[in-house]
C-alpha atoms as a PDB file:
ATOM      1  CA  UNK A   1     118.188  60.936  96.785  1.00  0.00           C
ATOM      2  CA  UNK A   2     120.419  62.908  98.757  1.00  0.00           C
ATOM      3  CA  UNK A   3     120.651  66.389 100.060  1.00  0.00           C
ATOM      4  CA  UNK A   4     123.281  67.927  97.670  1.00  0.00           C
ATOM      5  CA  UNK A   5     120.420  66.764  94.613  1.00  0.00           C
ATOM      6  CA  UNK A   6     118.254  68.060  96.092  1.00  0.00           C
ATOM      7  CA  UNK A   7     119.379  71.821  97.075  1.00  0.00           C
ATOM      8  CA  UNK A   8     119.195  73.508  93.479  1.00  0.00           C
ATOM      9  CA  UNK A   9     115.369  72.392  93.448  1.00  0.00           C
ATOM     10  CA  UNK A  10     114.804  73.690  97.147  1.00  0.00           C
ATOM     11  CA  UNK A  11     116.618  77.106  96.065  1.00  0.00           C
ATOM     12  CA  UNK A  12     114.298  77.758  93.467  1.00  0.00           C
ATOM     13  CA  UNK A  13     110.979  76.433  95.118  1.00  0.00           C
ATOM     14  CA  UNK A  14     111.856  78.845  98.099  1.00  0.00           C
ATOM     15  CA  UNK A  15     112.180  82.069  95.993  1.00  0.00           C
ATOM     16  CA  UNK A  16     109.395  80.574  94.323  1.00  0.00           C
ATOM     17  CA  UNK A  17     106.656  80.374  97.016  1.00  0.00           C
ATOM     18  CA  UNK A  18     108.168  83.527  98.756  1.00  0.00           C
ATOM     19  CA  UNK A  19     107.659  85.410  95.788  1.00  0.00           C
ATOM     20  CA  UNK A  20     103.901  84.221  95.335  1.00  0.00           C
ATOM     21  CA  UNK A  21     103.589  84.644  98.886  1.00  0.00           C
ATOM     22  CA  UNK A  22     104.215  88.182  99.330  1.00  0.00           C
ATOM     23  CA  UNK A  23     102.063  88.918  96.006  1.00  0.00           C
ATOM     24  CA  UNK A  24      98.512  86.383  95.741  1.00  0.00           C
ATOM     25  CA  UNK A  25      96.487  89.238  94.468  1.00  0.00           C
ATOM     26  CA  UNK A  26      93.677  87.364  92.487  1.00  0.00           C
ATOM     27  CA  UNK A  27      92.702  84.551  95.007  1.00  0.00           C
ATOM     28  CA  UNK A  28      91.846  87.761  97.266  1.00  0.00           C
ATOM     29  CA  UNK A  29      90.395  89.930  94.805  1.00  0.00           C
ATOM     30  CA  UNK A  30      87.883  86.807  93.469  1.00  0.00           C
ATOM     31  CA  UNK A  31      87.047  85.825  96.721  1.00  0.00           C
ATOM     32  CA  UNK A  32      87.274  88.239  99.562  1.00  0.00           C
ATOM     33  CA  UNK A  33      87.998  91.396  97.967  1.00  0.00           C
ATOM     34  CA  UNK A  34      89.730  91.728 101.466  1.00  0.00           C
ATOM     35  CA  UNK A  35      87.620  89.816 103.812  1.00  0.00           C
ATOM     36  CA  UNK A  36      85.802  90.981 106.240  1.00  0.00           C
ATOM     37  CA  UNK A  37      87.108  93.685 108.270  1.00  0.00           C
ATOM     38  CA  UNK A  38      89.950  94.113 105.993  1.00  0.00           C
ATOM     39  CA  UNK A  39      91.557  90.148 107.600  1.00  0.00           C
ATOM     40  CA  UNK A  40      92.409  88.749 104.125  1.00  0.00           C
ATOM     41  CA  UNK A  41      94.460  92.052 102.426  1.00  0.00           C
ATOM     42  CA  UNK A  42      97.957  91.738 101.185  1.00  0.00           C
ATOM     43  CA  UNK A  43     100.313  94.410 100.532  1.00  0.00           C
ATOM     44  CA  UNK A  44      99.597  94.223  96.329  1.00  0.00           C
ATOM     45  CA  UNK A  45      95.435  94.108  97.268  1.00  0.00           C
ATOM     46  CA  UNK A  46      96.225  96.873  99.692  1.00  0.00           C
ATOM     47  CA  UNK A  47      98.182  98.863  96.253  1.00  0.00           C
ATOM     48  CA  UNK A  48      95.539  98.167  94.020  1.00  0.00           C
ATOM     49  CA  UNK A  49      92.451  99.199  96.655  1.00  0.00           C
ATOM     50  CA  UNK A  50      94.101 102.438  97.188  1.00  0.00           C
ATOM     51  CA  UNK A  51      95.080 103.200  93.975  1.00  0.00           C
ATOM     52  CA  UNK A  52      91.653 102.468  92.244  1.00  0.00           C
ATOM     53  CA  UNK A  53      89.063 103.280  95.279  1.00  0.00           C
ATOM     54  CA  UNK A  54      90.649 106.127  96.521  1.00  0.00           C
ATOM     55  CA  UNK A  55      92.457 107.531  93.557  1.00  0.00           C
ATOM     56  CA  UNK A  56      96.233 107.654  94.709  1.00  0.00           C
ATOM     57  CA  UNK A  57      97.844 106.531  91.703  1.00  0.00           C
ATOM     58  CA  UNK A  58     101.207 108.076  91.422  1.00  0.00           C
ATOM     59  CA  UNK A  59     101.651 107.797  95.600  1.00  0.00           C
ATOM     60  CA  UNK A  60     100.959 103.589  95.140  1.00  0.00           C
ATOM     61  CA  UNK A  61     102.655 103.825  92.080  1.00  0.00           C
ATOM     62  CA  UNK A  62     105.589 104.310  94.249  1.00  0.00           C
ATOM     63  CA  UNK A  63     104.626 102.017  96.755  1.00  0.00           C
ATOM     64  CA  UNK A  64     104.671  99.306  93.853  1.00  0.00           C
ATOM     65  CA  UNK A  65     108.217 100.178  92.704  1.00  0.00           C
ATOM     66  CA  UNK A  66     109.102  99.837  96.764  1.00  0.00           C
ATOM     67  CA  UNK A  67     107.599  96.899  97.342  1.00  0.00           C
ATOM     68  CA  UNK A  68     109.242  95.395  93.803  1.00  0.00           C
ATOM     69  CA  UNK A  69     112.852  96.669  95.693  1.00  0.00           C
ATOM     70  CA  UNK A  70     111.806  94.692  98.548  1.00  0.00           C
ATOM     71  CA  UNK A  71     111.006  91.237  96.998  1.00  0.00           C
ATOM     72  CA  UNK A  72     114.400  92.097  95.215  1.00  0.00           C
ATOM     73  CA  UNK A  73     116.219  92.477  97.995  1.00  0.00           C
ATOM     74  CA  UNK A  74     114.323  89.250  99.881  1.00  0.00           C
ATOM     75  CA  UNK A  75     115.024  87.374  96.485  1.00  0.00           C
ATOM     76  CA  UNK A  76     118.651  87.836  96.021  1.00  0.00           C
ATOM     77  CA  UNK A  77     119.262  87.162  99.920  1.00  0.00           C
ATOM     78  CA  UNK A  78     117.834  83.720  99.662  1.00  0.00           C
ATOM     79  CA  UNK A  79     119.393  83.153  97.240  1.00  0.00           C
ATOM     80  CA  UNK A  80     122.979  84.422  98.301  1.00  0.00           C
ATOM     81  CA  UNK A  81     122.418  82.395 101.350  1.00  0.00           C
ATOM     82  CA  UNK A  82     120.866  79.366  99.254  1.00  0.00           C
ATOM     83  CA  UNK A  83     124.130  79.299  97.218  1.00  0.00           C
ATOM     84  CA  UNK A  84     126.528  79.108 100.483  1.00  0.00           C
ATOM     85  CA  UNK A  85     124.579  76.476 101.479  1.00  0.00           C
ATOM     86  CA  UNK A  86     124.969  74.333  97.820  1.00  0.00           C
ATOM     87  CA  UNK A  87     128.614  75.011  97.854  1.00  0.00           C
ATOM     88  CA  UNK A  88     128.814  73.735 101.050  1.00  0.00           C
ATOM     89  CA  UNK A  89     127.086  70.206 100.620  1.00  0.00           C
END
């Protein structure tokens, strides 16, 4: 196996994990429920807490959408640069 094989597969498993990455929401909310002291919360736990708990729903409604743009944006740069990179080789 060579690198040029390979780089389609590494693309996706990159958007992949960053994706899941940036949004584990159950492992934390089965185990944890955000740790102790608030060590184990990630920016969807963080959404949902607020939203339920303290009732914000259209302000981390917002923050969802936000946060959506941002994986978005993270998404199609890897990929973009991912591309270059398979062209290249």
């Amino acid at each position: 196996m060579t690198l040029p094989l390979v780089v389609p597969f590494l693309t996706i498993n990159l958007v992949l994990s960053t994706k899941n990455l940036l949004m584990v929401f159950d492992q934390i909310m089965s185990l944890t429920k955000g740790g102790p002291a608030q060590s184990t919360e990630s920016i969807s736990y963080l959404i949902y807490r607020n939203g339920m708990d303290g009732g914000q729903f259209g302000f981390q409604s917002a923050n969802a959408v936000i946060f959506f743009l941002v994986i978005v944006g993270i998404t199609v740069a890897q990929l973009t640069i991912m591309n270059k990179k398979e062209e290249q080789l």
